[in-house]
N, C-alpha and C. Protein backbone atom coordinates (compact mmCIF):
# COMPACT_ATOMS: atom_id res chain seq x y z
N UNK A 1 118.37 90.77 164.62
CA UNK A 1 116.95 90.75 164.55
C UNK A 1 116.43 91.63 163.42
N UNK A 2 117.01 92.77 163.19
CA UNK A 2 116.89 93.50 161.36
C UNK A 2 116.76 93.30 160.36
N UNK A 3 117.48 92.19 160.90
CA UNK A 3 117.97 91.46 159.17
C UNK A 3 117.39 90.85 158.55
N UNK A 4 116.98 89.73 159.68
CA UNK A 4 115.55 88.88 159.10
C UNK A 4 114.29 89.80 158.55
N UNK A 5 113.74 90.48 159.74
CA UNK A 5 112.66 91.17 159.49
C UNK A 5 113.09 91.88 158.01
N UNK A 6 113.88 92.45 157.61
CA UNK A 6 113.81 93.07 156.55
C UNK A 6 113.83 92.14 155.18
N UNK A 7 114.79 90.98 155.06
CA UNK A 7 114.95 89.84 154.72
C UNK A 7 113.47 89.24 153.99
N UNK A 8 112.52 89.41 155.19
CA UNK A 8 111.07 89.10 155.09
C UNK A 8 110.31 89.88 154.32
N UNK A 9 110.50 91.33 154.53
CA UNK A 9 109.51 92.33 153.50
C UNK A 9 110.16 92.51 152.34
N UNK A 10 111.50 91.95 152.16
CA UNK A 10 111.84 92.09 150.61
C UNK A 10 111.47 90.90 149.45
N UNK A 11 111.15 90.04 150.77
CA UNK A 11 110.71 88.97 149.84
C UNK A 11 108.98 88.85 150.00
N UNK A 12 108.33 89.70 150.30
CA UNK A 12 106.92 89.46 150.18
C UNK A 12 106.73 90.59 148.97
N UNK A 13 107.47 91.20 149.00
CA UNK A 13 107.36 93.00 148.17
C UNK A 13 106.81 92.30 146.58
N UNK A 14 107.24 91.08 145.45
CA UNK A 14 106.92 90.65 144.46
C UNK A 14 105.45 90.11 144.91
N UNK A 15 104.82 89.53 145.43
CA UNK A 15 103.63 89.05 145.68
C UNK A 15 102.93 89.96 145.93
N UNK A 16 102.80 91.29 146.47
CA UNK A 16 102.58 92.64 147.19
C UNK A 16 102.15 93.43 145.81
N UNK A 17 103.33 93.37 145.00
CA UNK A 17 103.14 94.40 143.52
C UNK A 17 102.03 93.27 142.64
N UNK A 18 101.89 91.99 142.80
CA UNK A 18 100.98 90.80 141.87
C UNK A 18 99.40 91.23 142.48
N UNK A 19 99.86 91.69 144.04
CA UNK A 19 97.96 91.46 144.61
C UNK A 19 97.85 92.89 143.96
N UNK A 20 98.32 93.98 143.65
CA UNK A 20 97.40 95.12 143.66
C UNK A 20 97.50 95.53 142.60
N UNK A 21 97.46 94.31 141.10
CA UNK A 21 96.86 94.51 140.24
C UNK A 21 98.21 94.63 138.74
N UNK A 22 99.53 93.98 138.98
CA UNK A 22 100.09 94.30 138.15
C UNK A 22 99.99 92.95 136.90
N UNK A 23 100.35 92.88 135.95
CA UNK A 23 99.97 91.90 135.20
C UNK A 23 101.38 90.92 135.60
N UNK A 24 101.42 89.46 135.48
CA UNK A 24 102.46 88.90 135.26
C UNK A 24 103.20 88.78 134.06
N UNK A 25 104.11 88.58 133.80
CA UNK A 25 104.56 88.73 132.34
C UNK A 25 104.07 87.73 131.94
N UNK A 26 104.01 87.65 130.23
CA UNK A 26 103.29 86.95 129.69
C UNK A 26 102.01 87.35 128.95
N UNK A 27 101.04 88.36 129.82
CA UNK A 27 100.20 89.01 129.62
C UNK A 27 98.86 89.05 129.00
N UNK A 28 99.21 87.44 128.36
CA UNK A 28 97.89 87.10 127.89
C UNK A 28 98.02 86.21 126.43
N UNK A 29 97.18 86.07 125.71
CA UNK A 29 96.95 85.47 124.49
C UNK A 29 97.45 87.04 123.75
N UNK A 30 97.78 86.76 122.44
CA UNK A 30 98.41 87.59 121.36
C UNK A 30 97.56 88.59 120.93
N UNK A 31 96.19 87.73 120.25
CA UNK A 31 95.66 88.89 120.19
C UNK A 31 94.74 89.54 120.78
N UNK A 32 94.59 89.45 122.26
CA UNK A 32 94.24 90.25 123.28
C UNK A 32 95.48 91.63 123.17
N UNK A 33 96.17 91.55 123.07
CA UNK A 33 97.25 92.10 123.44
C UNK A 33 97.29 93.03 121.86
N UNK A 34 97.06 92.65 120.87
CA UNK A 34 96.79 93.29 119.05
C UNK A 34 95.53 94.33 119.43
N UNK A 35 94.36 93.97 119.74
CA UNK A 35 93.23 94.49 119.87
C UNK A 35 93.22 95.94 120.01
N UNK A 36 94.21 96.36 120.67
CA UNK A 36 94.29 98.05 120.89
C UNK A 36 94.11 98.79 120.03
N UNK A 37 95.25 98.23 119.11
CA UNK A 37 96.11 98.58 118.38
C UNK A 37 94.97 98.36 116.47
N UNK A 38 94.79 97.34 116.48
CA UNK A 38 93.58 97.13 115.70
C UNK A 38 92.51 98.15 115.42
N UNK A 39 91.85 98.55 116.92
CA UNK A 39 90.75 99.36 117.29
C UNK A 39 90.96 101.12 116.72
N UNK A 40 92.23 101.09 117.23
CA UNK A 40 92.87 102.94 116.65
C UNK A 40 92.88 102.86 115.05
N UNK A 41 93.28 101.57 114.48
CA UNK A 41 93.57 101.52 113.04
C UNK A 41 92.04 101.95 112.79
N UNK A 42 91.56 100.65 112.86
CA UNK A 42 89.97 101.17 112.16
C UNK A 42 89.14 102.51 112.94
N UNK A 43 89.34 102.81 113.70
CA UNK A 43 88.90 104.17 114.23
C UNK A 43 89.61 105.91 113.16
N UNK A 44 90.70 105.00 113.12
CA UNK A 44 91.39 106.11 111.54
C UNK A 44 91.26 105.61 110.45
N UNK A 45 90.83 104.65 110.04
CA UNK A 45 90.52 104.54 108.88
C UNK A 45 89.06 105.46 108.60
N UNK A 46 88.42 105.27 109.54
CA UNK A 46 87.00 105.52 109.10
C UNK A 46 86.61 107.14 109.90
N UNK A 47 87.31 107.61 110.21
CA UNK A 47 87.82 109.00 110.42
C UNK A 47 88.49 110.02 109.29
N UNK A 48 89.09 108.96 108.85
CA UNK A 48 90.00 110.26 108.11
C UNK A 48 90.34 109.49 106.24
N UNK A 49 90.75 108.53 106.74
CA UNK A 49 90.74 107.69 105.22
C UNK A 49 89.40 107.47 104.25
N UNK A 50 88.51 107.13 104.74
CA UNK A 50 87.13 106.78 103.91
C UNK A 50 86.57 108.40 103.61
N UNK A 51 86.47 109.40 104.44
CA UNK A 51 85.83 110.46 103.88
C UNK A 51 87.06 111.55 102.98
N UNK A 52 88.49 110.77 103.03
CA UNK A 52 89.38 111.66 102.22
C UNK A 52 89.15 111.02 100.95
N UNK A 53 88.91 109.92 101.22
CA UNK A 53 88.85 108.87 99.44
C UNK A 53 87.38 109.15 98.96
N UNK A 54 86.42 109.28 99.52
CA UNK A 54 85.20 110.01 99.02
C UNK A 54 85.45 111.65 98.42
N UNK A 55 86.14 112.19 99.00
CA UNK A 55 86.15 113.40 98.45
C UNK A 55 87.00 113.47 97.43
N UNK A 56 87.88 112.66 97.00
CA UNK A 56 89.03 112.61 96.23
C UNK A 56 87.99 111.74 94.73
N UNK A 57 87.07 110.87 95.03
CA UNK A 57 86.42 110.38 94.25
C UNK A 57 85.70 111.69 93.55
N UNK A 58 85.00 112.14 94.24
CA UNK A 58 84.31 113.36 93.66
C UNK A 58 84.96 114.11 93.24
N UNK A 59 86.01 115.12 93.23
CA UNK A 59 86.95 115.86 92.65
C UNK A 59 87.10 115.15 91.20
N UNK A 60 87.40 114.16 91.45
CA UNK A 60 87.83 113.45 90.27
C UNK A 60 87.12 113.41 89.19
N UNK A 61 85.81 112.79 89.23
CA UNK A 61 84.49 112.76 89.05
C UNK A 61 83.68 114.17 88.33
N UNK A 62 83.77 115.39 88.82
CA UNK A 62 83.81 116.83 88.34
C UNK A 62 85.16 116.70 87.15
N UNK A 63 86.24 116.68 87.65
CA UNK A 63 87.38 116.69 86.42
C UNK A 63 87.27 116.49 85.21
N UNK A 64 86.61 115.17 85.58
CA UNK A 64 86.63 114.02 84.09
C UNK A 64 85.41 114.77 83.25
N UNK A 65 84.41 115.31 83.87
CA UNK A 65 83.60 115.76 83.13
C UNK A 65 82.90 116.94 82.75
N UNK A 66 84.50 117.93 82.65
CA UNK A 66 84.77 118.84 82.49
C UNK A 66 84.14 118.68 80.87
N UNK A 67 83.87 119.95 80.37
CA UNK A 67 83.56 120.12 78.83
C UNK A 67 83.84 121.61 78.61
N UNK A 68 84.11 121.60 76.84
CA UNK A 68 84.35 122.62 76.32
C UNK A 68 83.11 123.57 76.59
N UNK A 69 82.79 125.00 77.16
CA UNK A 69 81.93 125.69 77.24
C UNK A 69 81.91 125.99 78.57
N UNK A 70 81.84 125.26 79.35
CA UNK A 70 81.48 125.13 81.03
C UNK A 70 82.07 126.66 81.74
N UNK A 71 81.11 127.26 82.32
CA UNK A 71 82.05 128.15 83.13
C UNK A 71 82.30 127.91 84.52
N UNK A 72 83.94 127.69 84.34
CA UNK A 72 84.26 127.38 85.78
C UNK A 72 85.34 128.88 86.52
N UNK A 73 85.70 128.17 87.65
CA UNK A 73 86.74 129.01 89.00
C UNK A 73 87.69 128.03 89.03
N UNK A 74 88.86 128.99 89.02
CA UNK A 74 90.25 128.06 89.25
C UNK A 74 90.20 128.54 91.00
N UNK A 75 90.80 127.63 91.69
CA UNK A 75 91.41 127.79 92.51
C UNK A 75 92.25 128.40 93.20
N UNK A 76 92.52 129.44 92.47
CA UNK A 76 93.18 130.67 91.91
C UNK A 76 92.35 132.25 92.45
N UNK A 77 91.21 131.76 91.88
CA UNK A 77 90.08 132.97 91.55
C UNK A 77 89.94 133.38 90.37
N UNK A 78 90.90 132.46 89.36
CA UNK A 78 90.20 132.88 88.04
C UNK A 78 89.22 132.38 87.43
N UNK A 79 88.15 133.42 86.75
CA UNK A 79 86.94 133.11 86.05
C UNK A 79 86.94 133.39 85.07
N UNK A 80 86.33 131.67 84.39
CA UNK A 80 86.60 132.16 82.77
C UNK A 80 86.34 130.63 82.25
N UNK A 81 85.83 130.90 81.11
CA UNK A 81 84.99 129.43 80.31
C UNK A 81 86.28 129.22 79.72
N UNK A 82 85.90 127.13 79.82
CA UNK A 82 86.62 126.67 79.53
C UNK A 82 86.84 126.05 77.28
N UNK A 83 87.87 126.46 77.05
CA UNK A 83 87.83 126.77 75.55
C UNK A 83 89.06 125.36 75.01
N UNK A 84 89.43 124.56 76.04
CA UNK A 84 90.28 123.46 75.25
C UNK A 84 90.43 122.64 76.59
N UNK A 85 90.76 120.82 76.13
CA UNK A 85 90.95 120.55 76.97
C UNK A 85 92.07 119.68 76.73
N UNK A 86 92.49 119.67 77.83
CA UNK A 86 94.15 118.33 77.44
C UNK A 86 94.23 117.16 78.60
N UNK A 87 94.99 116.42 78.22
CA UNK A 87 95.05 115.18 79.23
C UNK A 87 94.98 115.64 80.48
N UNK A 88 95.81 116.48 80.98
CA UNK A 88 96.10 116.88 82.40
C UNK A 88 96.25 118.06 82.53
N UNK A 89 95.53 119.07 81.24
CA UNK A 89 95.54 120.68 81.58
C UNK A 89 94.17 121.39 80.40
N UNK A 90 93.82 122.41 81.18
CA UNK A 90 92.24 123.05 80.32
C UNK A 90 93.08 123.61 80.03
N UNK A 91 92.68 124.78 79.12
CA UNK A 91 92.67 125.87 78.56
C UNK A 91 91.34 126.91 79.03
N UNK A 92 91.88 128.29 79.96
CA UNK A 92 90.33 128.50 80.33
C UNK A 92 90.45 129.98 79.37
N UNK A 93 89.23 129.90 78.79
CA UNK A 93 89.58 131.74 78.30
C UNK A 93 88.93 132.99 79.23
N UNK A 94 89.66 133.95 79.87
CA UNK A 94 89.49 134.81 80.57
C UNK A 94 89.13 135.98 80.01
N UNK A 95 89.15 135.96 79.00
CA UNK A 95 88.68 137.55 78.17
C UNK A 95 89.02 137.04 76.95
N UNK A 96 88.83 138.36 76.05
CA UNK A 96 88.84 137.79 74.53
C UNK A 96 90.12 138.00 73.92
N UNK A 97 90.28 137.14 73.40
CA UNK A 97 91.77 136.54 72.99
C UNK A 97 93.02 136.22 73.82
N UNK A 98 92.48 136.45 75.28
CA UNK A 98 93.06 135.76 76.32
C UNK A 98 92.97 134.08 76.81
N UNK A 99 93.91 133.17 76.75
CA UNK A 99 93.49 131.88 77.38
C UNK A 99 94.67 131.59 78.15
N UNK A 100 94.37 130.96 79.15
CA UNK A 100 94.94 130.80 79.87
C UNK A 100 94.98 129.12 80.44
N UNK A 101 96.28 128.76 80.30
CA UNK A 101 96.16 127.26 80.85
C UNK A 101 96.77 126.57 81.72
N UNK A 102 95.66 125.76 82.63
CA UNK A 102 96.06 125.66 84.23
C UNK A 102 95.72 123.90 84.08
N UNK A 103 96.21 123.31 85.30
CA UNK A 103 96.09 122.07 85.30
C UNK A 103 94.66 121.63 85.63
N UNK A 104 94.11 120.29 85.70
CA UNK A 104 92.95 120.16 85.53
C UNK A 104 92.53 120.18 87.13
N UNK A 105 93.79 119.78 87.99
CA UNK A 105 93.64 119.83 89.65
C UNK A 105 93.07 121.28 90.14
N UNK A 106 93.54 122.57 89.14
CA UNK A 106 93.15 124.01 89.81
C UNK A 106 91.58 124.34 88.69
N UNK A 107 90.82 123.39 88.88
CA UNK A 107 89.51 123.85 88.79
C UNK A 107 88.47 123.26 89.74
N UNK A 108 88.66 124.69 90.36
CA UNK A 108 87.61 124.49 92.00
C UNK A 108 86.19 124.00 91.55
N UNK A 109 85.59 124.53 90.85
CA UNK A 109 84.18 124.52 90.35
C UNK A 109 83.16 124.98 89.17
N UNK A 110 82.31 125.34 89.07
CA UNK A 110 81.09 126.09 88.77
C UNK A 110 81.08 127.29 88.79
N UNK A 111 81.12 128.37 88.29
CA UNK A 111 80.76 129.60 88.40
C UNK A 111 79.65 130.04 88.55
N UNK A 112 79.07 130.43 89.89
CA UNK A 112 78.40 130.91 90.53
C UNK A 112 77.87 129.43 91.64
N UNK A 113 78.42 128.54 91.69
CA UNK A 113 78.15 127.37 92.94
C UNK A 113 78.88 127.27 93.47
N UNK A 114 78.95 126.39 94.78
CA UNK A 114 79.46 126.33 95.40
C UNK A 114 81.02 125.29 94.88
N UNK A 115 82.16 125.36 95.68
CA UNK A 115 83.11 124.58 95.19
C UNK A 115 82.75 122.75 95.45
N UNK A 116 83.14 121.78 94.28
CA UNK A 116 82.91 120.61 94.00
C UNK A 116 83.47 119.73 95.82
N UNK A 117 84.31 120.52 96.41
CA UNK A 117 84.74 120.06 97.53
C UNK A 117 84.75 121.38 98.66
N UNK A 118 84.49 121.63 99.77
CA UNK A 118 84.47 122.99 100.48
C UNK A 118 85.88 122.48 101.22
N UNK A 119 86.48 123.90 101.17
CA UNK A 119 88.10 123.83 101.89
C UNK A 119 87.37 123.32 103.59
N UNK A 120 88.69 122.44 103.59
CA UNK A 120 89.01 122.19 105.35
C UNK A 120 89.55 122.96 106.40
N UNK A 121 88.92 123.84 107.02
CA UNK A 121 90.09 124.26 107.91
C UNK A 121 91.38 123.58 108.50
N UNK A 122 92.14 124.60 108.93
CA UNK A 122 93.77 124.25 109.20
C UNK A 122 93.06 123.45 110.49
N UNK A 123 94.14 122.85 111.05
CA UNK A 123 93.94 121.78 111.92
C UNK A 123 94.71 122.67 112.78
């Protein structure tokens, strides 16, 4: 008389796990099932990608139109007008008959403004 009865609740136990909500395999159309996954993409894109490529535009943007005279800040903390310029490096002069030459990436800004981009804190 065990045997059956048990016989019986092992075979209702799959219909049991279907009523209280499990999915059947299969799970649906494809891209029901993409949509998640979609949603996080563009939720990081427009989080972290669009305002890193805006700021990277602007940096850039200051770079290019760098000129002989300008007094800028390296990134560094050095101050000192800029006296030459090269494809991918100034020349800044820091005192007289001092120059000094740094790449065009380590010029933070303006001397006496604020920097062309404000640092991010550490995460």
């Amino acid at each position: 008389m065990i045997v059956p009865e048990l016989l019986t609740r092992v075979l209702a136990a799959p219909a049991a796990v279907v009523a209280m909500g499990a999915q059947p395999e299969g799970g649906g159309p494809f891209w029901v099932q993409l949509a998640p996954f979609a949603l996080i993409l563009g939720i990081f894109y427009f989080v972290i990608l669009a305002p890193m490529r805006k700021r990277q535009k602007k940096v850039s943007e200051f770079q290019d139109s760098l000129k002989v005279g300008d007094k800028v800040v390296t990134t560094s903390g050095l101050y000192g007008t800029v006296a030459k310029i090269g494809d991918a490096s100034v020349q800044i002069k820091i005192a007289e008959k001092v120059n000094v030459e740094v790449t065009r990436a380590s010029v933070a800004g303006y001397q006496g403004q604020d920097p062309v981009v404000p640092e991010q804190g550490a995460l």
